[in-house]
N, C-alpha and C. Protein backbone atom coordinates (compact mmCIF):
# COMPACT_ATOMS: atom_id res chain seq x y z
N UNK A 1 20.06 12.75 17.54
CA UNK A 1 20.06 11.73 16.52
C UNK A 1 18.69 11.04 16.42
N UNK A 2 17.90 10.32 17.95
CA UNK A 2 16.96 9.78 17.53
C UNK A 2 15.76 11.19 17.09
N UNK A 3 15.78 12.18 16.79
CA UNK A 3 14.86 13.23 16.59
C UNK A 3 14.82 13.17 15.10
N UNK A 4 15.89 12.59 14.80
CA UNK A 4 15.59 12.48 12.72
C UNK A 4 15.08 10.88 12.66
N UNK A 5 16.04 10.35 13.18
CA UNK A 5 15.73 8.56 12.88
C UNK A 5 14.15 8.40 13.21
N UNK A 6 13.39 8.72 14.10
CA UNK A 6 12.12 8.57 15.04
C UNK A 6 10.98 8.81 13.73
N UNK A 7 11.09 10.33 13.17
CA UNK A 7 9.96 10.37 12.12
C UNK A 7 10.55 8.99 11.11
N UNK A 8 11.61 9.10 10.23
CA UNK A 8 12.06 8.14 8.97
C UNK A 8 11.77 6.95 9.51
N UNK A 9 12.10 5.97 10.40
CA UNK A 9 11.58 4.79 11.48
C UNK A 9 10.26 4.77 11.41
N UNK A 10 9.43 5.58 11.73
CA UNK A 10 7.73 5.61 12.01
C UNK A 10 7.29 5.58 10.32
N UNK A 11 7.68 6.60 9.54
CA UNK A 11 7.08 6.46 8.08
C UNK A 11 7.53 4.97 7.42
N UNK A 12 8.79 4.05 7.91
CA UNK A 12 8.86 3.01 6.77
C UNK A 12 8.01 1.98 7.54
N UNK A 13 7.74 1.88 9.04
CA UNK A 13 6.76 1.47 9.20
C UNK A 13 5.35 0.91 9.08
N UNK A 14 5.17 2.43 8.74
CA UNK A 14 3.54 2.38 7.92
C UNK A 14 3.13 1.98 6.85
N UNK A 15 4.59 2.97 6.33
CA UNK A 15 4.93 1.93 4.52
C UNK A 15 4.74 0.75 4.88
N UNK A 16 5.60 -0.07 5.03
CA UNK A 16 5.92 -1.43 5.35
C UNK A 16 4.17 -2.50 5.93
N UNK A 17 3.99 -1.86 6.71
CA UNK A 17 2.27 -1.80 7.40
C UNK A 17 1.23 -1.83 5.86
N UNK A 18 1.05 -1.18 4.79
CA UNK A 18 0.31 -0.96 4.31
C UNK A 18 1.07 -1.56 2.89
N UNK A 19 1.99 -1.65 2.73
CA UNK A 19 2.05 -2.79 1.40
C UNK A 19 2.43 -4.01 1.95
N UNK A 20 2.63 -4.74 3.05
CA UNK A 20 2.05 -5.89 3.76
C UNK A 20 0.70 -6.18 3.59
N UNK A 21 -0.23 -5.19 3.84
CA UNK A 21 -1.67 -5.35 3.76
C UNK A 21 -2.39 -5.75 2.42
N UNK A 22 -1.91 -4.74 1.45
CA UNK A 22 -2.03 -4.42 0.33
C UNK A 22 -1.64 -6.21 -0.38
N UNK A 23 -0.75 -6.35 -0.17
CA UNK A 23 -0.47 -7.37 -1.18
C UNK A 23 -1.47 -8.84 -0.02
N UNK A 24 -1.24 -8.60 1.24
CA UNK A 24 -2.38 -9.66 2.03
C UNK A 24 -3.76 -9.67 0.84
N UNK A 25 -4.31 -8.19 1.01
CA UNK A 25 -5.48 -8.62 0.48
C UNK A 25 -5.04 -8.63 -1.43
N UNK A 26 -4.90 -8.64 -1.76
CA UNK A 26 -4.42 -9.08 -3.22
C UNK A 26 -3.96 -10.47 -4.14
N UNK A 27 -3.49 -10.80 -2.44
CA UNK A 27 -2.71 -12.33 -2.94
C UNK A 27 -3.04 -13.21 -1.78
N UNK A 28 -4.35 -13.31 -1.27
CA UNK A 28 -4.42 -14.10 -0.40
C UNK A 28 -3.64 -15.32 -0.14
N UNK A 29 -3.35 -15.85 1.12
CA UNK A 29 -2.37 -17.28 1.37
C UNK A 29 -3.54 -18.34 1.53
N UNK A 30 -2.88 -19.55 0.97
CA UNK A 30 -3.93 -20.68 0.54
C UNK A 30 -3.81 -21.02 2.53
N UNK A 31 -5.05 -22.01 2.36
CA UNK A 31 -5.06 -22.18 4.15
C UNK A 31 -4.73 -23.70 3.77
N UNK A 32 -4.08 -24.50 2.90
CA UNK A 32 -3.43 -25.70 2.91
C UNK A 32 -2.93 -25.86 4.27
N UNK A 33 -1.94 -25.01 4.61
CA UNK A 33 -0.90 -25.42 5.33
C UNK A 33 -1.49 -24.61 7.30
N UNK A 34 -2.99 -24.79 7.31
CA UNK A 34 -3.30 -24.41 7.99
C UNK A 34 -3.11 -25.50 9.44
N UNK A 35 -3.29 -26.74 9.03
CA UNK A 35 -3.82 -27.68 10.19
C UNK A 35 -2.17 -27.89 10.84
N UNK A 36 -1.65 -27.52 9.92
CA UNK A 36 0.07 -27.60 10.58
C UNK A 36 0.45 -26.81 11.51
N UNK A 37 -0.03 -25.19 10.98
CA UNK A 37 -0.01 -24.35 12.02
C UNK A 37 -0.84 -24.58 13.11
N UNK A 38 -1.69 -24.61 12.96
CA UNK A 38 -2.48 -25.23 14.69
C UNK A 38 -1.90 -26.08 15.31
N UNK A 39 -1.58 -27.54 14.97
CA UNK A 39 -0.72 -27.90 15.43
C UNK A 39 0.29 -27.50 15.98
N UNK A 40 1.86 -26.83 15.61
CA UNK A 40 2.73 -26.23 15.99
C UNK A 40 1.84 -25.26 17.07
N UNK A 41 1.06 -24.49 17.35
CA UNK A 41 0.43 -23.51 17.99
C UNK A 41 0.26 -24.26 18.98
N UNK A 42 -0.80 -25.49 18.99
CA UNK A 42 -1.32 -25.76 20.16
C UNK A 42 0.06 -26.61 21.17
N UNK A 43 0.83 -26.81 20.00
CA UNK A 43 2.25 -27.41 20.87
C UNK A 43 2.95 -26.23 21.60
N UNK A 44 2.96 -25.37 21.21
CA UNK A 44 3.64 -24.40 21.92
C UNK A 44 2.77 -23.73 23.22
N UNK A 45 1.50 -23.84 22.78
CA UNK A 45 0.29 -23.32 24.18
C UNK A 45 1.02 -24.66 25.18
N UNK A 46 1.19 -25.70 24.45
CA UNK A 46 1.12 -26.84 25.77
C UNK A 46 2.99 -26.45 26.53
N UNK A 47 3.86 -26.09 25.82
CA UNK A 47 4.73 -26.04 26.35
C UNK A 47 4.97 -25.09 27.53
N UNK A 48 3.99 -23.97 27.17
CA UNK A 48 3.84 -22.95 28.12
C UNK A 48 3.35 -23.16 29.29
């Protein structure tokens, strides 16, 4: 079973990998909501 699933799994992957990318560079995300994420980030470095 995993000998069919393994290739179809790996190809939607890549798919998935490369129109992720594709639309990243196309539709860049505004960095508004950047200083929030650092925040949340550096809270979670500290929790660690």
């Amino acid at each position: 079973m995993w000998g069919l699933l393994r290739p179809t799994l790996g190809a939607a992957a890549v798919a998935a990998s490369v129109v992720g990318l594709a639309i990243l560079l196309l539709n860049p995300p505004s960095l508004s909501g950047a200083e929030d994420l650092l925040t949340l980030l550096a809270g979670a470095a500290a929790l660690v």
